[in-house]
Each structure stands twice: as structure tokens, then as C-alpha cells.
C-alpha atoms as a PDB file:
ATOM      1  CA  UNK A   1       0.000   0.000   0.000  1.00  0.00           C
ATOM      2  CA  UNK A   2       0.997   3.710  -0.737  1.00  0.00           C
ATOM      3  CA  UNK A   3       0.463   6.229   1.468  1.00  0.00           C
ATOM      4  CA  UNK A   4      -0.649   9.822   0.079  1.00  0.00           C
ATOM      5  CA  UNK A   5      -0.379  12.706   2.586  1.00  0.00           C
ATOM      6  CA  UNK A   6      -2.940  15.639   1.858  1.00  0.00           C
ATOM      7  CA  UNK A   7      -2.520  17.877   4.902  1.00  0.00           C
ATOM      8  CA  UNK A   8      -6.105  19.048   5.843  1.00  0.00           C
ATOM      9  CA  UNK A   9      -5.358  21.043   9.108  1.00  0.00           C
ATOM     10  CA  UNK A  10      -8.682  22.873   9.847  1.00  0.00           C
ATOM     11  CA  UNK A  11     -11.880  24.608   7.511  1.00  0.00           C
ATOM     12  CA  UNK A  12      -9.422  27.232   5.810  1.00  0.00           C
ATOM     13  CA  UNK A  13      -7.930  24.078   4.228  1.00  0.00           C
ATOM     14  CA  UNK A  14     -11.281  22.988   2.829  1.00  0.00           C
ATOM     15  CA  UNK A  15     -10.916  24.091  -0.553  1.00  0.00           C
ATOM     16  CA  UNK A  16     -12.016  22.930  -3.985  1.00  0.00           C
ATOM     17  CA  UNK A  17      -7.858  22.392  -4.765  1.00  0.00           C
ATOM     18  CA  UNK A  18      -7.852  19.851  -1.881  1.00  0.00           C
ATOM     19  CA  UNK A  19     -10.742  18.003  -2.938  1.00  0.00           C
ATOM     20  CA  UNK A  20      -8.783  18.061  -6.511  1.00  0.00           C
ATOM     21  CA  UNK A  21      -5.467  16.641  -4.775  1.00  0.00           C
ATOM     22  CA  UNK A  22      -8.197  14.222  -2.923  1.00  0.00           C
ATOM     23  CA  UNK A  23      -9.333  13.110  -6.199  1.00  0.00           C
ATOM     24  CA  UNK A  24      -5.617  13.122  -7.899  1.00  0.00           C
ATOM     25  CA  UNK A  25      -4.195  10.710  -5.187  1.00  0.00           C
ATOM     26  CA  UNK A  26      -7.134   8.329  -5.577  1.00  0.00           C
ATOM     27  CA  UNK A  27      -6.429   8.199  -9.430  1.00  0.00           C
ATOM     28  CA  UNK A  28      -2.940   7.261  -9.093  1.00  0.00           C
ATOM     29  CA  UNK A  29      -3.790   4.486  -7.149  1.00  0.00           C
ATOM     30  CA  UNK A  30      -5.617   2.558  -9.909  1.00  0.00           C
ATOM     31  CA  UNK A  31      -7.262   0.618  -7.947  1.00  0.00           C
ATOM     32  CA  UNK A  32      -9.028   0.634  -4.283  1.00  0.00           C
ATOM     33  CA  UNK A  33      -8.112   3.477  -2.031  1.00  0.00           C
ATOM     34  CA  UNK A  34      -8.655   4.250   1.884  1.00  0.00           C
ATOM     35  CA  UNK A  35      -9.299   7.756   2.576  1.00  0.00           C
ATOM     36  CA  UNK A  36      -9.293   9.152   6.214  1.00  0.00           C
ATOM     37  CA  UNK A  37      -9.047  11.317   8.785  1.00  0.00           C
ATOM     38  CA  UNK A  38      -9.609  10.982  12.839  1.00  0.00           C
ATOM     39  CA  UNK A  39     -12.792  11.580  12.614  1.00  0.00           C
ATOM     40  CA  UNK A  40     -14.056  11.615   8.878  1.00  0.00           C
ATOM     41  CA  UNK A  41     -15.330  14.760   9.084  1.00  0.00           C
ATOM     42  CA  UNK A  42     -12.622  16.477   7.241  1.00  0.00           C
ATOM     43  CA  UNK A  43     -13.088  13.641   4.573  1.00  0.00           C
ATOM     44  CA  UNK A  44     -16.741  14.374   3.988  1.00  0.00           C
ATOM     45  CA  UNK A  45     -16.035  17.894   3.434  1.00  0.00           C
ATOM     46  CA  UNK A  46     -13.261  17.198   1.031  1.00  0.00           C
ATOM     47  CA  UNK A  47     -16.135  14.597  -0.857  1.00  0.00           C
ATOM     48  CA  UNK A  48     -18.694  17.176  -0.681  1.00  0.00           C
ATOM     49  CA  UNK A  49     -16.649  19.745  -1.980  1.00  0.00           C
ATOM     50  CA  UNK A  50     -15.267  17.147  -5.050  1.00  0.00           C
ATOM     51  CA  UNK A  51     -18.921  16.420  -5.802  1.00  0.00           C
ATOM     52  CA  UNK A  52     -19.565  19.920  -6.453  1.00  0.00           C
ATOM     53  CA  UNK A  53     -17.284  21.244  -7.885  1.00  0.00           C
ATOM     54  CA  UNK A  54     -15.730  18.181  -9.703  1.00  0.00           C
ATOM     55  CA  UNK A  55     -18.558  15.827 -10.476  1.00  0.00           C
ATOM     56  CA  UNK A  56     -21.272  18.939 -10.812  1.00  0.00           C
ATOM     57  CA  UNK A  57     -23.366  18.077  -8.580  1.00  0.00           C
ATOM     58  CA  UNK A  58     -26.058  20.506  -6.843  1.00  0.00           C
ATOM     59  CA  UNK A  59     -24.684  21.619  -3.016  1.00  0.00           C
ATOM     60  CA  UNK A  60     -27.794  19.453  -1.505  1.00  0.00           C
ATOM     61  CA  UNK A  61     -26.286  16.833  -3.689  1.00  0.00           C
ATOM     62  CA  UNK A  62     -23.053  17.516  -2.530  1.00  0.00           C
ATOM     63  CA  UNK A  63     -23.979  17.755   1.050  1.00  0.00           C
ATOM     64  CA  UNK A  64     -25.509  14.539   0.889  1.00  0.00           C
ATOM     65  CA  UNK A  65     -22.098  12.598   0.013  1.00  0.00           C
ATOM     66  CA  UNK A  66     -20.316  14.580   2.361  1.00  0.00           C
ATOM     67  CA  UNK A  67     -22.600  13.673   5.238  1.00  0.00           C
ATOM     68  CA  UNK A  68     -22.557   9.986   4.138  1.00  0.00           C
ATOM     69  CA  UNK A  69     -18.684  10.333   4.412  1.00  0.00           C
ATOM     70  CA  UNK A  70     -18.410  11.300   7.941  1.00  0.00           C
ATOM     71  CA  UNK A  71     -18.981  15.075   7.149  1.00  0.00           C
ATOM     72  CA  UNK A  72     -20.731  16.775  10.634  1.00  0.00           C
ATOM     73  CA  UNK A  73     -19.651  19.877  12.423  1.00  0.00           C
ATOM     74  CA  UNK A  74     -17.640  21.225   9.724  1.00  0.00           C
ATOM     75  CA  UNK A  75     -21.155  21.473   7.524  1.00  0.00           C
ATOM     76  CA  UNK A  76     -21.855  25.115   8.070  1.00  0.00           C
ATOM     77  CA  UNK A  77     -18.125  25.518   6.440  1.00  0.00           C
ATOM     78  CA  UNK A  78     -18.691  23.388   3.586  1.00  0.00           C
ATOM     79  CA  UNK A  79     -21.667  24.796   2.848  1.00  0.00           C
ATOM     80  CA  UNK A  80     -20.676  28.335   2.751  1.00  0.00           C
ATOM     81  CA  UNK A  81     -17.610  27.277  -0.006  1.00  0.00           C
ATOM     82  CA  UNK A  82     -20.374  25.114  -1.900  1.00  0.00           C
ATOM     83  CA  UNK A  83     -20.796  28.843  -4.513  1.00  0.00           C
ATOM     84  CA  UNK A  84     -19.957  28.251  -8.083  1.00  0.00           C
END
């Protein structure tokens, strides 16, 4: 296994160029990939933020996936960045 670092250190680091390195990493892995954090909720941001800006999806969408991968009290953060 290969270990990708993509330092996430608080909200401010919750950007649509981390979810990008998110999605980069997982690429280069060609195959199946772990993504985590302590809690996951840094994770579900970085999902909800790669589903909409990456995939297109709608920010209730987006939301949605992030909350499904661990996203919680960092919501109200996400959700303000979720602006195209």
C-alpha cells in the first residue's frame, strides 16, 4: 500500500484544490483506495466539496455525500464554499 499525505489542518484548508489533490491521489492508485481522517469529518467535506465542484453536482447533492462520508460539524463551512 501507498500512502498519500494531503494535509487538511482545519476549515481554511477545505478548498475545492484539496478536494482536486483528494481526487488526484485516488487516481494514481488505480485501484481501491482508503481515505481518512480521525474523525471523517474532514473527509466528507473534502467529498462534498469534489462532488460539487468536480462531479457537478447541486450543493444538496453535494452535502448529501459529504454527510454519508463522515462530514458533521464542519457542515456550516462546507456549505458556505459550496458557490460556483
Amino acid at each position: 500500500m501507498k500512502y498519500v499525505s494531503i494535509p487538511v489542518a482545519g476549515p481554511e484548508a477545505l478548498t475545492p484544490e484539496t478536494a482536486k489533490a483528494m481526487v488526484d491521489a485516488i487516481e494514481a492508485a488505480r485501484g481501491p483506495a482508503l481515505v481518512h481522517c480521525a474523525s471523517g469529518n474532514r473527509v466528507g467535506g473534502l467529498f462534498a466539496l469534489k462532488a460539487f465542484f468536480l462531479d457537478g453536482k447541486t450543493a444538496d447533492e453535494a452535502l448529501s455525500l459529504g454527510r454519508a462520508a463522515g462530514l458533521t460539524h464542519l457542515e456550516g463551512t462546507v456549505k458556505s464554499k459550496l458557490v460556483r
